[in-house]
N, C-alpha and C. Protein backbone atom coordinates (compact mmCIF):
# COMPACT_ATOMS: atom_id res chain seq x y z
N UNK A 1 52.42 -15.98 -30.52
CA UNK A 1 51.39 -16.30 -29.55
C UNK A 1 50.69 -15.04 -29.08
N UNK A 2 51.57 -13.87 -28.67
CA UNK A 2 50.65 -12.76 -28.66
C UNK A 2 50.62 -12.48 -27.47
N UNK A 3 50.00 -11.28 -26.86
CA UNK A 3 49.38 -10.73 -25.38
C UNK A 3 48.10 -11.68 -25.44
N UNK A 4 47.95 -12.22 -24.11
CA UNK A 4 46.33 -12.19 -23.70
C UNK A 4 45.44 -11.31 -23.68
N UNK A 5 44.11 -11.38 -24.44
CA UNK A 5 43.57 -10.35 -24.98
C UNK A 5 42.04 -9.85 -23.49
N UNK A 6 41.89 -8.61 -23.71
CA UNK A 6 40.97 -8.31 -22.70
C UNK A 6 39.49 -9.02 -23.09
N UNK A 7 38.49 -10.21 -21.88
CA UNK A 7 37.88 -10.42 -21.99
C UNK A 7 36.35 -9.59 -21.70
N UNK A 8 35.40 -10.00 -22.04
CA UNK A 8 34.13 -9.20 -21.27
C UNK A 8 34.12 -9.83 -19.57
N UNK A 9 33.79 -8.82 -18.65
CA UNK A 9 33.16 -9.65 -17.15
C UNK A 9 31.99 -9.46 -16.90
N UNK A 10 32.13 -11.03 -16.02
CA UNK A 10 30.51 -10.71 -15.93
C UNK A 10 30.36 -11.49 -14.00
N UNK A 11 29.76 -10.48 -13.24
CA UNK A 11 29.85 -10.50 -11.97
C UNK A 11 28.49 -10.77 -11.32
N UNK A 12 27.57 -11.83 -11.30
CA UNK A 12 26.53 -11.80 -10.72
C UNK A 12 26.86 -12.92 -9.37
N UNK A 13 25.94 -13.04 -9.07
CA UNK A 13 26.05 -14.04 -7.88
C UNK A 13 26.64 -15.43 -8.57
N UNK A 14 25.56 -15.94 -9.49
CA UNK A 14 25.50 -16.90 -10.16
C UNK A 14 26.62 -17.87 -10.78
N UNK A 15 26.56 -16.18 -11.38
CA UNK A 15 28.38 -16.35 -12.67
C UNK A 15 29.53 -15.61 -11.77
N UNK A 16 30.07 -15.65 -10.71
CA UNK A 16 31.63 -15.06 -10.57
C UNK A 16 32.56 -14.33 -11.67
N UNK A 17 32.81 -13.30 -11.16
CA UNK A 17 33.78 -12.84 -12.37
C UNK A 17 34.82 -13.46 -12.12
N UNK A 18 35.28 -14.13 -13.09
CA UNK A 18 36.88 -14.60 -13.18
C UNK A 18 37.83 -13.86 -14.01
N UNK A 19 37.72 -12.20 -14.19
CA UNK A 19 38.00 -11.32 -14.81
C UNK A 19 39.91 -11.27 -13.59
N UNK A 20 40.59 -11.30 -15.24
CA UNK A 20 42.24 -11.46 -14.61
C UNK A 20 42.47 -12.63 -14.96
N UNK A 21 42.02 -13.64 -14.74
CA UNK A 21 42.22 -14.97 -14.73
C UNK A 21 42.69 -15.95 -15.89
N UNK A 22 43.66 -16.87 -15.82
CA UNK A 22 44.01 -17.03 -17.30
C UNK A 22 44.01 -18.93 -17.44
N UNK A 23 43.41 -18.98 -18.21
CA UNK A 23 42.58 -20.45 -18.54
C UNK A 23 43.43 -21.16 -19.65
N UNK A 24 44.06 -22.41 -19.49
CA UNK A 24 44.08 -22.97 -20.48
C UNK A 24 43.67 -24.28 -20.86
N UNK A 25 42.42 -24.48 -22.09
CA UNK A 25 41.61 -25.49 -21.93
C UNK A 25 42.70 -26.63 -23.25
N UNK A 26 42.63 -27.80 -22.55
CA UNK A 26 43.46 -28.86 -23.42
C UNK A 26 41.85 -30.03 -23.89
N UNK A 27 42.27 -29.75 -24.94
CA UNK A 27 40.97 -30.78 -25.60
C UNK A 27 41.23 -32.31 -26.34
N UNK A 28 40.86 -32.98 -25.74
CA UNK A 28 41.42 -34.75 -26.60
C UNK A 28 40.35 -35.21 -27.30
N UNK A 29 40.73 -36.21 -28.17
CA UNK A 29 39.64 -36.58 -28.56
C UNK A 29 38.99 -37.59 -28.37
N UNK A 30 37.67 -37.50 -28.10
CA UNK A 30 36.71 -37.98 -28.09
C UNK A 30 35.48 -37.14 -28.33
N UNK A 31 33.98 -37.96 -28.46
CA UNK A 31 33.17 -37.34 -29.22
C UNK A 31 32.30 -35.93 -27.81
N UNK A 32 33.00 -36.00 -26.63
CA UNK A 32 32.50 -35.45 -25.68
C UNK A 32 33.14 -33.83 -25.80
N UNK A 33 34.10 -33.67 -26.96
CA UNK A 33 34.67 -32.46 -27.21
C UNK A 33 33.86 -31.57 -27.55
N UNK A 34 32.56 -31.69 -27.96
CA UNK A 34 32.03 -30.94 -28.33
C UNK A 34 31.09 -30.04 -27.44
N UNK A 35 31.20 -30.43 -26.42
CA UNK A 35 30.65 -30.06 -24.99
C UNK A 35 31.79 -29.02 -24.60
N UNK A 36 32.55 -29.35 -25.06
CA UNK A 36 33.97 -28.11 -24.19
C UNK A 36 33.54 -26.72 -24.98
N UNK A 37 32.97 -26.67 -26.06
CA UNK A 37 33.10 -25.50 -26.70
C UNK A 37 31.75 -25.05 -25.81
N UNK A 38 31.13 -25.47 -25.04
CA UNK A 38 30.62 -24.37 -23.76
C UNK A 38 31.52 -23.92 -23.15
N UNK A 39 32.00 -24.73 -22.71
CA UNK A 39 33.02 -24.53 -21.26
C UNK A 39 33.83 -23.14 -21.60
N UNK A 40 34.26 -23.32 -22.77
CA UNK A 40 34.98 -22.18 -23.28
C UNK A 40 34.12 -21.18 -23.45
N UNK A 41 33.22 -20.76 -23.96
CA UNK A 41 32.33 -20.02 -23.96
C UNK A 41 31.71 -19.35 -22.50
N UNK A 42 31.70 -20.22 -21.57
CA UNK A 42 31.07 -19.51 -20.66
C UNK A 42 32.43 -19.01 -19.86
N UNK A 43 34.02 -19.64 -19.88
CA UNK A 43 34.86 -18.82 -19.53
C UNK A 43 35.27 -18.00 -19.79
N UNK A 44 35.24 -17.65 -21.18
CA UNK A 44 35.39 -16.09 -21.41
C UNK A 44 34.28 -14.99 -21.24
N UNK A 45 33.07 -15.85 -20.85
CA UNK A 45 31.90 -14.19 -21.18
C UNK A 45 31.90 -13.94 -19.24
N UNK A 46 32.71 -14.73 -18.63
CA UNK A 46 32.82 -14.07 -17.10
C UNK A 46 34.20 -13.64 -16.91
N UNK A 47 34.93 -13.39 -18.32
CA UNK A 47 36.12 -12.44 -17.84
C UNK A 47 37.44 -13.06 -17.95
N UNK A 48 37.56 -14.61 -18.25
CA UNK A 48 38.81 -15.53 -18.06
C UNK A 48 39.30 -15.61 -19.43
N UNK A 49 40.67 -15.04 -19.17
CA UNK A 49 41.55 -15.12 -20.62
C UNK A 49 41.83 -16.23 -21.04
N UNK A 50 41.06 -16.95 -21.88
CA UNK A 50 41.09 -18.79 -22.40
C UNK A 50 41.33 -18.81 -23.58
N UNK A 51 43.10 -19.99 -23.70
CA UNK A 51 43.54 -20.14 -24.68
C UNK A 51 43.10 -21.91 -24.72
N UNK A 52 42.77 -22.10 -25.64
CA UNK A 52 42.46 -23.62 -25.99
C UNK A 52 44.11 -24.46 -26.88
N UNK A 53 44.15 -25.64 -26.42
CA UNK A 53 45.14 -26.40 -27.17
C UNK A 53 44.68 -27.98 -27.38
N UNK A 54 44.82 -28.22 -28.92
CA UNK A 54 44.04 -29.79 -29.15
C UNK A 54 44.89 -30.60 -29.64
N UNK A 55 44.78 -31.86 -29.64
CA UNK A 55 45.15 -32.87 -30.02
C UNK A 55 45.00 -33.23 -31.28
N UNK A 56 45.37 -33.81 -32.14
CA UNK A 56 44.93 -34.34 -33.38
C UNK A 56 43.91 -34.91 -33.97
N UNK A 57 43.28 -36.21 -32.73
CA UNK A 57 42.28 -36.34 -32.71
C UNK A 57 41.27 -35.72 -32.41
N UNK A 58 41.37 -34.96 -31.23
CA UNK A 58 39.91 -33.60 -30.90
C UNK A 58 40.12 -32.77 -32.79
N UNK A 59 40.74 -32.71 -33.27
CA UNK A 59 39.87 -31.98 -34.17
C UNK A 59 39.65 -32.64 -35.47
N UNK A 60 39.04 -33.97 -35.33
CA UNK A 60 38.40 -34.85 -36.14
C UNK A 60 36.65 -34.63 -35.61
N UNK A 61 36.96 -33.99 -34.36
CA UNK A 61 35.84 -34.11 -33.57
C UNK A 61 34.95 -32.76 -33.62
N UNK A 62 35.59 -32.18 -33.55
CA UNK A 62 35.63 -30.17 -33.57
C UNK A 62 36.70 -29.54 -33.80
N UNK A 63 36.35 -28.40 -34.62
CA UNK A 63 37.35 -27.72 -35.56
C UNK A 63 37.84 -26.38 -34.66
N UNK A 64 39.54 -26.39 -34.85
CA UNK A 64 39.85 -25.16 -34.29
C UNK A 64 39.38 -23.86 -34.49
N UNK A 65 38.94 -23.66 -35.26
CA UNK A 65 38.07 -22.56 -35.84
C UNK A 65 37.23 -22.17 -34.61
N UNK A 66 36.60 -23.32 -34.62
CA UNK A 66 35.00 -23.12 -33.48
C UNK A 66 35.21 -22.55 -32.05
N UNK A 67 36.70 -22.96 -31.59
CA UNK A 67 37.34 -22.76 -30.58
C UNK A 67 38.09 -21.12 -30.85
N UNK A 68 38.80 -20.97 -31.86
CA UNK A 68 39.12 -19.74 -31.90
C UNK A 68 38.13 -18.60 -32.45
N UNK A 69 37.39 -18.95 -32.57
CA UNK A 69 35.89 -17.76 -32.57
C UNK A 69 35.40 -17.62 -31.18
N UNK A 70 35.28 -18.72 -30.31
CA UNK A 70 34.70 -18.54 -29.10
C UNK A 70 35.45 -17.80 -28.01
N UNK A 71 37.14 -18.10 -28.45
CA UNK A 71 37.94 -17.48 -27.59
C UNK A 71 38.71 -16.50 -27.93
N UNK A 72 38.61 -16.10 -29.36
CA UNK A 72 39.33 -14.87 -29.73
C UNK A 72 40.57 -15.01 -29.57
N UNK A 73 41.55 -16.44 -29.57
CA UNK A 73 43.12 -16.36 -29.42
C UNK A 73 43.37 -17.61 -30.53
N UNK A 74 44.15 -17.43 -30.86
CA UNK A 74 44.40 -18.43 -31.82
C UNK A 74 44.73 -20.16 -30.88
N UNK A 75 44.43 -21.32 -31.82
CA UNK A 75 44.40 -22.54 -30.57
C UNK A 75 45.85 -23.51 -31.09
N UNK A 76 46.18 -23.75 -30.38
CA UNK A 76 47.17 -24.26 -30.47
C UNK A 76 47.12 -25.82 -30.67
N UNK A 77 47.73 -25.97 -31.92
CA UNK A 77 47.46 -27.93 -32.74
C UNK A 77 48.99 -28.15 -32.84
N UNK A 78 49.74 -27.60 -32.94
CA UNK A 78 51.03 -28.19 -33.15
C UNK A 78 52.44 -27.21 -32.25
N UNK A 79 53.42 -28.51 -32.15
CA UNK A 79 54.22 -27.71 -31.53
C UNK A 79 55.54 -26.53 -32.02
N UNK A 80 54.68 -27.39 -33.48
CA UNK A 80 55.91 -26.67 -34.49
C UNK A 80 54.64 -24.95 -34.90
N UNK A 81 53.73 -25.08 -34.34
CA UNK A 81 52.76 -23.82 -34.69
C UNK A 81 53.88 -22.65 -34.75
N UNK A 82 53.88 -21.14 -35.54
CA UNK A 82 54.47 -20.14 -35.69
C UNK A 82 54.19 -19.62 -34.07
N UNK A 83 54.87 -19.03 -33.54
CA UNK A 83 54.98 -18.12 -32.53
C UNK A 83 55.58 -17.19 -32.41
N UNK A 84 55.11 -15.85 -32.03
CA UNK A 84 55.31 -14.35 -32.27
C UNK A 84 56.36 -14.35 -31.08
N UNK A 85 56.78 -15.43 -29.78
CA UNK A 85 57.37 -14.73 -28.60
C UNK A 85 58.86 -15.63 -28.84
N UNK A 86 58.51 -16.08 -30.00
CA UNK A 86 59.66 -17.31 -30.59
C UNK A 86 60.07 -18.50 -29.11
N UNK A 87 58.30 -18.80 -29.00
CA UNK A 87 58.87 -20.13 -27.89
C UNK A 87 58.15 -21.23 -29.12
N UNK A 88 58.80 -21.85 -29.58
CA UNK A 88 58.50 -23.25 -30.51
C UNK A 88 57.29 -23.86 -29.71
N UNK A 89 57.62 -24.57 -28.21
CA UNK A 89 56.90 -25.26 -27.59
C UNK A 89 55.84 -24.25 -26.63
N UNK A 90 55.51 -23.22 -26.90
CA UNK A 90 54.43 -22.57 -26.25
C UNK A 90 54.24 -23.19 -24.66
N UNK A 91 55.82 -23.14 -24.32
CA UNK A 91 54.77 -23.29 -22.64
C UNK A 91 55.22 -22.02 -22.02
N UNK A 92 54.91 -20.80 -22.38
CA UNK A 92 54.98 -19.54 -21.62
C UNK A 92 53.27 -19.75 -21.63
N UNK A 93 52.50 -20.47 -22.31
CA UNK A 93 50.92 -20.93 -21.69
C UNK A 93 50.91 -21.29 -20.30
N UNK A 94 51.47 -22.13 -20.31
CA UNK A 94 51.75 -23.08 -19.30
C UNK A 94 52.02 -22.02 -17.92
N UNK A 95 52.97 -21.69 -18.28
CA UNK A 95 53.91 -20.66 -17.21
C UNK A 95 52.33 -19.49 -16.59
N UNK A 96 51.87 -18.72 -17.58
CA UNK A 96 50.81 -17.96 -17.13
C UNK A 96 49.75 -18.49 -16.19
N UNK A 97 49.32 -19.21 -16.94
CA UNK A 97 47.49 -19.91 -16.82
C UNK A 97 47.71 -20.30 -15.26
N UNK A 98 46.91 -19.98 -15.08
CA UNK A 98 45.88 -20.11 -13.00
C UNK A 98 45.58 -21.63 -13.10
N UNK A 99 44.90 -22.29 -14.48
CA UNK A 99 44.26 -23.23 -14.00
C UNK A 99 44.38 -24.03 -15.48
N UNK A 100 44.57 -25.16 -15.72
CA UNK A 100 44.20 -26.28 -17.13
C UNK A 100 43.20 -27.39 -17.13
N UNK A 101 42.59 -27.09 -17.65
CA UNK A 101 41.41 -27.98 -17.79
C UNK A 101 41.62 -28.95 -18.81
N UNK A 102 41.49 -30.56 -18.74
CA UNK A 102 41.57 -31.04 -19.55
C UNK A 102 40.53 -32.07 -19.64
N UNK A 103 40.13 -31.83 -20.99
CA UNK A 103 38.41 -31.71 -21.26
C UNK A 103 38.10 -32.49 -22.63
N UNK A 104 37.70 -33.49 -23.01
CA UNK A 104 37.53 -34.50 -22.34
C UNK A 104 39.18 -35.79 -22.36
N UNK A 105 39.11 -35.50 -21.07
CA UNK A 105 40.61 -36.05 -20.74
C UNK A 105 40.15 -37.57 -21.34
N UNK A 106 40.59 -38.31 -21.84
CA UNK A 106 40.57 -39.60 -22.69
C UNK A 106 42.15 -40.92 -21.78
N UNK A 107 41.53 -41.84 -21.83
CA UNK A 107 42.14 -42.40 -21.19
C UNK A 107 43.87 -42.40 -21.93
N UNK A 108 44.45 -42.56 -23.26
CA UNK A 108 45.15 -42.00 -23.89
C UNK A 108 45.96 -41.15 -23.19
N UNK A 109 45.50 -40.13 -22.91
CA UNK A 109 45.50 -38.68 -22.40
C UNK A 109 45.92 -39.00 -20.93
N UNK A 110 45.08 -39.19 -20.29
CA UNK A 110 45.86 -39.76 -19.06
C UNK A 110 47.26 -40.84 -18.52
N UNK A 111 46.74 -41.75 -19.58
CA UNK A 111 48.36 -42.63 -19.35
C UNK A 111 49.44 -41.60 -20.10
N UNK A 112 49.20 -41.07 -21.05
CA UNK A 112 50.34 -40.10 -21.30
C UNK A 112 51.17 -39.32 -20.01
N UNK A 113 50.10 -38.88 -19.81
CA UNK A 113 50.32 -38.23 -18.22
C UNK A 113 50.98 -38.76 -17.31
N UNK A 114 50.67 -39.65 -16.85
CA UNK A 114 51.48 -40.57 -15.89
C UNK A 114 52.38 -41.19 -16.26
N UNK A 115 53.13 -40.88 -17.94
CA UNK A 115 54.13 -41.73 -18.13
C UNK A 115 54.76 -40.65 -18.16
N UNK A 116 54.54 -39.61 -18.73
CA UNK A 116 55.70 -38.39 -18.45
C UNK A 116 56.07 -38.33 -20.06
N UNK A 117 55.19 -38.65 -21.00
CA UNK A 117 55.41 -38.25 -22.31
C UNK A 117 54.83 -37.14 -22.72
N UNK A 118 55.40 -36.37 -23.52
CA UNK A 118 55.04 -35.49 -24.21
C UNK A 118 55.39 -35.58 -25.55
N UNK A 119 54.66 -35.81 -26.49
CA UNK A 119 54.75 -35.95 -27.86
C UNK A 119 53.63 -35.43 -28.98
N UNK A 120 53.00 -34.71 -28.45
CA UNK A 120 52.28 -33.63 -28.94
C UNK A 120 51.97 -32.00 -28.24
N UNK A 121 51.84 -31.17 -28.87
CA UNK A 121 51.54 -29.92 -28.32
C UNK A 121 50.48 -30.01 -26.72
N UNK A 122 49.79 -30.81 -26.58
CA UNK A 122 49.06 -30.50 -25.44
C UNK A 122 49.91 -31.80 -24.46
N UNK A 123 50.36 -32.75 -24.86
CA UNK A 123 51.08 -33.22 -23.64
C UNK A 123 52.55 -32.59 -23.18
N UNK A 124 53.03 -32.07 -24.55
CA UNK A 124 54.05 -31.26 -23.99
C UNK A 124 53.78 -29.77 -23.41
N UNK A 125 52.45 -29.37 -23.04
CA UNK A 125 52.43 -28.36 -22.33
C UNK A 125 51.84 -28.81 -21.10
N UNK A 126 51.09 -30.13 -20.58
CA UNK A 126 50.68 -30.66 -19.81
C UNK A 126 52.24 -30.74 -18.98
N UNK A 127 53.08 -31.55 -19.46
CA UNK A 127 54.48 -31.45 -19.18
C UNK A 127 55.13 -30.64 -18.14
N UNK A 128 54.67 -29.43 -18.75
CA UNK A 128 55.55 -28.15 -17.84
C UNK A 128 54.53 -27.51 -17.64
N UNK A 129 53.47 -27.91 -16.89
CA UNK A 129 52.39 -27.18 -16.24
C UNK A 129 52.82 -26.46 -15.22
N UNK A 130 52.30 -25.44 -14.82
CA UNK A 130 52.66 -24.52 -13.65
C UNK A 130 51.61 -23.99 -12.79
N UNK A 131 50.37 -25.06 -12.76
CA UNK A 131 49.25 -24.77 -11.90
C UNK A 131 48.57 -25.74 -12.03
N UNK A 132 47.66 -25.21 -11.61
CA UNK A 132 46.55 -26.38 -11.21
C UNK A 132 46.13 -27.24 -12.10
N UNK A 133 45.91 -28.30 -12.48
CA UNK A 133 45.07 -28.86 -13.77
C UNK A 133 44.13 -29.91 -13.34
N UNK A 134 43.10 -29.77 -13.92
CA UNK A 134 41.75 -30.49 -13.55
C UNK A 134 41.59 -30.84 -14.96
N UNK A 135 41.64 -32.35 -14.55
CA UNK A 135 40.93 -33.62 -15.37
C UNK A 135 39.60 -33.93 -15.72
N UNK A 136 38.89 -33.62 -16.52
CA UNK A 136 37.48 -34.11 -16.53
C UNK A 136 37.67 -35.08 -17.92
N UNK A 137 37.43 -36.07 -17.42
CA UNK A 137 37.54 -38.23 -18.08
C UNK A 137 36.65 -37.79 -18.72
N UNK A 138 36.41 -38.28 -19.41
CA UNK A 138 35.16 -38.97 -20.49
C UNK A 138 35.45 -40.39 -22.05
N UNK A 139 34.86 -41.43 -21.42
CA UNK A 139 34.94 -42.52 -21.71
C UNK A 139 34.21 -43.92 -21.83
N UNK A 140 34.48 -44.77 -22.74
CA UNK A 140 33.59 -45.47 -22.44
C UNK A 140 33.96 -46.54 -21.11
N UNK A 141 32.73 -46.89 -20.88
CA UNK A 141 32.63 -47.47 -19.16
C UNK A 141 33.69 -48.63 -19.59
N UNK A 142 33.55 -49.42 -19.59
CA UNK A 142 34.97 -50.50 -19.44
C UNK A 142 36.25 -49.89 -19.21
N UNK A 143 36.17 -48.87 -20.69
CA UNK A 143 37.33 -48.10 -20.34
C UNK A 143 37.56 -47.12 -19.40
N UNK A 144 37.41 -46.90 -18.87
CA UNK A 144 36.68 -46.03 -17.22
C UNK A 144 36.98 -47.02 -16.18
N UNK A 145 36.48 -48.07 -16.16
CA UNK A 145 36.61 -49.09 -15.05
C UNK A 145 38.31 -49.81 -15.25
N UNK A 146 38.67 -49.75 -16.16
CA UNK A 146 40.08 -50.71 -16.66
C UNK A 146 40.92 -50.55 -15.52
N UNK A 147 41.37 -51.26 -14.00
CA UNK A 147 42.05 -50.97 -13.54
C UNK A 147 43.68 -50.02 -13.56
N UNK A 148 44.01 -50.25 -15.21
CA UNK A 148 44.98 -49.38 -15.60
C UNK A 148 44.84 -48.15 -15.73
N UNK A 149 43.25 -47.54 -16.23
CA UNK A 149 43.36 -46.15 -16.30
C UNK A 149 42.79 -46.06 -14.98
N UNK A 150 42.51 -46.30 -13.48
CA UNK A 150 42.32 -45.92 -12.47
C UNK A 150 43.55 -45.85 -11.76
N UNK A 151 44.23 -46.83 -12.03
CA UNK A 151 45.43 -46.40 -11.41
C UNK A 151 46.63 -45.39 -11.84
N UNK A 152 46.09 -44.88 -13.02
CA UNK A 152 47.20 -43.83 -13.61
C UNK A 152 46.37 -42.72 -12.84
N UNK A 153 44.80 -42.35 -13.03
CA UNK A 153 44.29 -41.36 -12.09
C UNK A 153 44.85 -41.38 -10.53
N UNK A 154 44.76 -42.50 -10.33
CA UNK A 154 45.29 -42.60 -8.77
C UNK A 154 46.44 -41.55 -8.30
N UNK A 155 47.55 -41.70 -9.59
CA UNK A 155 48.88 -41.85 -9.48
C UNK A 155 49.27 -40.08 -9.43
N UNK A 156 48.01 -39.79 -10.74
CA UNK A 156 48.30 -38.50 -10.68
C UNK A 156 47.38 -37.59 -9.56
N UNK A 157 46.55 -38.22 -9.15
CA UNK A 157 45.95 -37.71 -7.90
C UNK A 157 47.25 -37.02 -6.79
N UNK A 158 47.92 -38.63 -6.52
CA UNK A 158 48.81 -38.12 -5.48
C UNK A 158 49.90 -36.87 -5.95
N UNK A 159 50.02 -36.63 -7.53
CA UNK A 159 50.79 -35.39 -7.71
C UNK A 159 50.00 -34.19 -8.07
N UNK A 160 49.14 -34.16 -7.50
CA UNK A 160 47.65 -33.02 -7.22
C UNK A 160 47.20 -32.74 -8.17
N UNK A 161 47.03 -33.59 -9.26
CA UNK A 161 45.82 -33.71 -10.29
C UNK A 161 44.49 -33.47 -9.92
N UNK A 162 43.83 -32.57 -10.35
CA UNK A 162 42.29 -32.56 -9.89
C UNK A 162 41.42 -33.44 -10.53
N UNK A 163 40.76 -34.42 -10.17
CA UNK A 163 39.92 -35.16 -11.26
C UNK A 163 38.17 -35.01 -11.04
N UNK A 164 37.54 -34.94 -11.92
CA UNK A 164 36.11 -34.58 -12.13
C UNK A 164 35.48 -35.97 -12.36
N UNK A 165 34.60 -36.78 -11.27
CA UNK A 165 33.79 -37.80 -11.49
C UNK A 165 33.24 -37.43 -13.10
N UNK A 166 33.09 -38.86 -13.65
CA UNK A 166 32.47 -38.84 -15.22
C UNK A 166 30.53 -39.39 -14.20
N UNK A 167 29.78 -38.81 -15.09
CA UNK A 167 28.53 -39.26 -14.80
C UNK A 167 27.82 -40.47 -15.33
N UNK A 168 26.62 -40.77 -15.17
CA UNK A 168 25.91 -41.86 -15.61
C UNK A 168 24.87 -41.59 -16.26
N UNK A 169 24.82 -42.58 -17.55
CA UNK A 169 24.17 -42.61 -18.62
C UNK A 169 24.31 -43.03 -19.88
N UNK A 170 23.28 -42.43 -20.89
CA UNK A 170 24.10 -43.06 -22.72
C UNK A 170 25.10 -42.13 -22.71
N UNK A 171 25.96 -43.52 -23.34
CA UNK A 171 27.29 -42.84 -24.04
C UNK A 171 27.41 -43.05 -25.15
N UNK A 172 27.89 -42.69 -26.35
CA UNK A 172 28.27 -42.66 -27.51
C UNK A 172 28.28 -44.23 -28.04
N UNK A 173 28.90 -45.33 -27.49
CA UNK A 173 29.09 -46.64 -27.56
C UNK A 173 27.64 -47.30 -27.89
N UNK A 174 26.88 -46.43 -27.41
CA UNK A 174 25.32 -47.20 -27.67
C UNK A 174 24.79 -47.92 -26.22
N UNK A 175 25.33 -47.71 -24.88
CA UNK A 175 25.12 -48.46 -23.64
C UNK A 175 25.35 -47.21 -22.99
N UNK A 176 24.41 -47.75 -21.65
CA UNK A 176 24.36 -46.72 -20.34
C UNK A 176 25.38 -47.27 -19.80
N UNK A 177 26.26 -46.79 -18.97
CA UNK A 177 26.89 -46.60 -17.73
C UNK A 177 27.86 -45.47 -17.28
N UNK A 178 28.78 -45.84 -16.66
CA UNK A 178 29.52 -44.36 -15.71
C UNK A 178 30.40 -43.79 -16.95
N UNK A 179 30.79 -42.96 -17.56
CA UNK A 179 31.82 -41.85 -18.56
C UNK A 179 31.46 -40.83 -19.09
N UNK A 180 30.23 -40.79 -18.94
CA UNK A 180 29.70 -39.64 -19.67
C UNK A 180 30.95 -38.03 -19.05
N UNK A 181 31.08 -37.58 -19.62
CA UNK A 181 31.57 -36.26 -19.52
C UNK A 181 30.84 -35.50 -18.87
N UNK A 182 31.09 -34.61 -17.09
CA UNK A 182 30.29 -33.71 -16.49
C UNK A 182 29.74 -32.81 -17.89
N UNK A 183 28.26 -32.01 -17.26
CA UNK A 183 28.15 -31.11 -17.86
C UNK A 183 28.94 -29.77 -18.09
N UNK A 184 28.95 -29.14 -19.24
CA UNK A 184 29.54 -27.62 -18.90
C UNK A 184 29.09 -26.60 -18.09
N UNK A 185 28.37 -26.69 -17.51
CA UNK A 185 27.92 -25.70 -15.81
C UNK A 185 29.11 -26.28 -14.98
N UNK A 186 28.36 -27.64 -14.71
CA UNK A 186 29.38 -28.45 -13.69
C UNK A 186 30.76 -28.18 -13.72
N UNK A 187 31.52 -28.22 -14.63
CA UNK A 187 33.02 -27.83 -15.22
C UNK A 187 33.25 -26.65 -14.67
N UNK A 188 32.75 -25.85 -15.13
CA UNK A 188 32.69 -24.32 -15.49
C UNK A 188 32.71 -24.07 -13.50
N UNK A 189 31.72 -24.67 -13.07
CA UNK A 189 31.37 -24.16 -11.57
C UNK A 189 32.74 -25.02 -10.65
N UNK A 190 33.59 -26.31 -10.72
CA UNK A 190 34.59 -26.57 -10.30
C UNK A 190 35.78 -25.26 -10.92
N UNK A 191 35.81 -25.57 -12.30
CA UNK A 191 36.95 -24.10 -12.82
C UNK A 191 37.28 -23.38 -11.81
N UNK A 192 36.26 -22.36 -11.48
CA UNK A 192 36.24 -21.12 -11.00
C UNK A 192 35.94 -21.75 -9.38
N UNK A 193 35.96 -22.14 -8.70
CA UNK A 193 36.07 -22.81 -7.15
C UNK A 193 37.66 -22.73 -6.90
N UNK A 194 38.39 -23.50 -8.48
CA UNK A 194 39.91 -24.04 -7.70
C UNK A 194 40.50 -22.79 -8.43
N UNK A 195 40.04 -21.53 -9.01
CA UNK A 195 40.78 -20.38 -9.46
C UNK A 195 40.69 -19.46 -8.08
N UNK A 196 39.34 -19.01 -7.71
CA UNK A 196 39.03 -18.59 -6.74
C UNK A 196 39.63 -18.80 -5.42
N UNK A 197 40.18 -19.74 -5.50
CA UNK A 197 41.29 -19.68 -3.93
C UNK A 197 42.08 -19.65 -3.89
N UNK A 198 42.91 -18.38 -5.24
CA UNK A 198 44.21 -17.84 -5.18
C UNK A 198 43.61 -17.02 -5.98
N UNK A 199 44.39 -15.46 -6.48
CA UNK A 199 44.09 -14.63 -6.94
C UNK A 199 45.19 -14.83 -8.51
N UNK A 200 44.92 -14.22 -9.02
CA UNK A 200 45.30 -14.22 -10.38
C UNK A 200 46.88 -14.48 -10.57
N UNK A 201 47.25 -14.93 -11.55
CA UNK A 201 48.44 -14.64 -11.48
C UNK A 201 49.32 -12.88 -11.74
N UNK A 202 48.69 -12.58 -12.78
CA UNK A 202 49.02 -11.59 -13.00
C UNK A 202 48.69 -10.97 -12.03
N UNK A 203 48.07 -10.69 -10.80
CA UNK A 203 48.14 -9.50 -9.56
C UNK A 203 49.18 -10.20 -8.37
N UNK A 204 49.37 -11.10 -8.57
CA UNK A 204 50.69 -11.92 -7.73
C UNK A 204 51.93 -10.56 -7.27
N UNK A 205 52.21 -10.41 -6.97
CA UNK A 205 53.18 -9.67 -6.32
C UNK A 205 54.70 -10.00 -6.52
């Protein structure tokens, strides 16, 4: 798995440096994955050490490649992946990272969550999270509205899940309504809000 590698910062009003800061983006699939490869992009060019980890399906959708060019760390697809610190299940990720973004969280993805399974590399690092993690849904509207996946959000709300309203509009399905996936500004500008009101881990004391 390696050291976390030094990012560029970038400090304007606009963009916050999140320089120190250590990101780990979990990607599911759906066709809204392809929007994360901003998200990732704009977290590393303000300084945030971002390791990406996908699902099987996200990379039917987008290729790890695209993700490990943008982030310069290798991405994590399996749990059996080689690791240099000889942790099989890579949650010394877990253990580091300030903040997890999970992008586009898929309803799948969420009942996993609330059942307490882990059976792939990103639910078993969801698993043994050790910070903050923010949910951003993206789905189609029925499936959005299904009282079952609101009440698994509910559920993980009360165990301080961050969740990101999905917006309104076309979705992939061919119909308008509520799932669309926030934009990557939007993301990017929650990210760095719920990093920003603790300081890094690594300067932790």
């Amino acid at each position: 798995m390696g050291s976390w590698p030094a990012a560029p910062m970038s400090n304007d009003g606009n963009n916050p440096s999140l320089n120190g800061y250590r990101v780990l983006v979990c990607v599911c699939g759906g066709i809204a994955s392809y929007k994360v490869a901003s998200v990732v992009s704009a977290l590393v060019q303000r300084g945030a050490h971002t390791t990406v980890a996908m699902t099987e399906a996200a990379q039917r959708f987008i290729t790890p490649l695209t993700f490990e060019a943008l982030s310069g760390r290798a991405v994590m697809t399996s749990v059996w992946q080689d690791s240099e610190e000889h942790d099989p299940q890579h949650l010394r990720l877990t253990e580091d990272a300030d903040l997890v973004i999970v992008a586009p969280a898929t309803a799948n993805t969420i009942g996993k969550l609330n059942a307490g399974l882990g059976d792939d590399v990103l639910s078993t690092l969801l698993l043994a999270k050790n910070s903050p993690v923010l949910l951003v849904p993206a789905m189609n509207t029925r499936m959005w509205e299904n009282p079952i996946v609101q009440r698994n959000l509910a559920a993980l709300s009360e165990h301080g899940y961050e969740t990101m309203q999905p917006g309104e509009g076309w979705l992939a399905c061919r119909t308008i309504g509520k799932g669309r996936m926030p934009e990557p500004a939007d993301i990017v500008a929650r990210a760095t809000k719920l990093m920003s009101a603790h300081p890094p881990k690594s300067q932790d004391a």
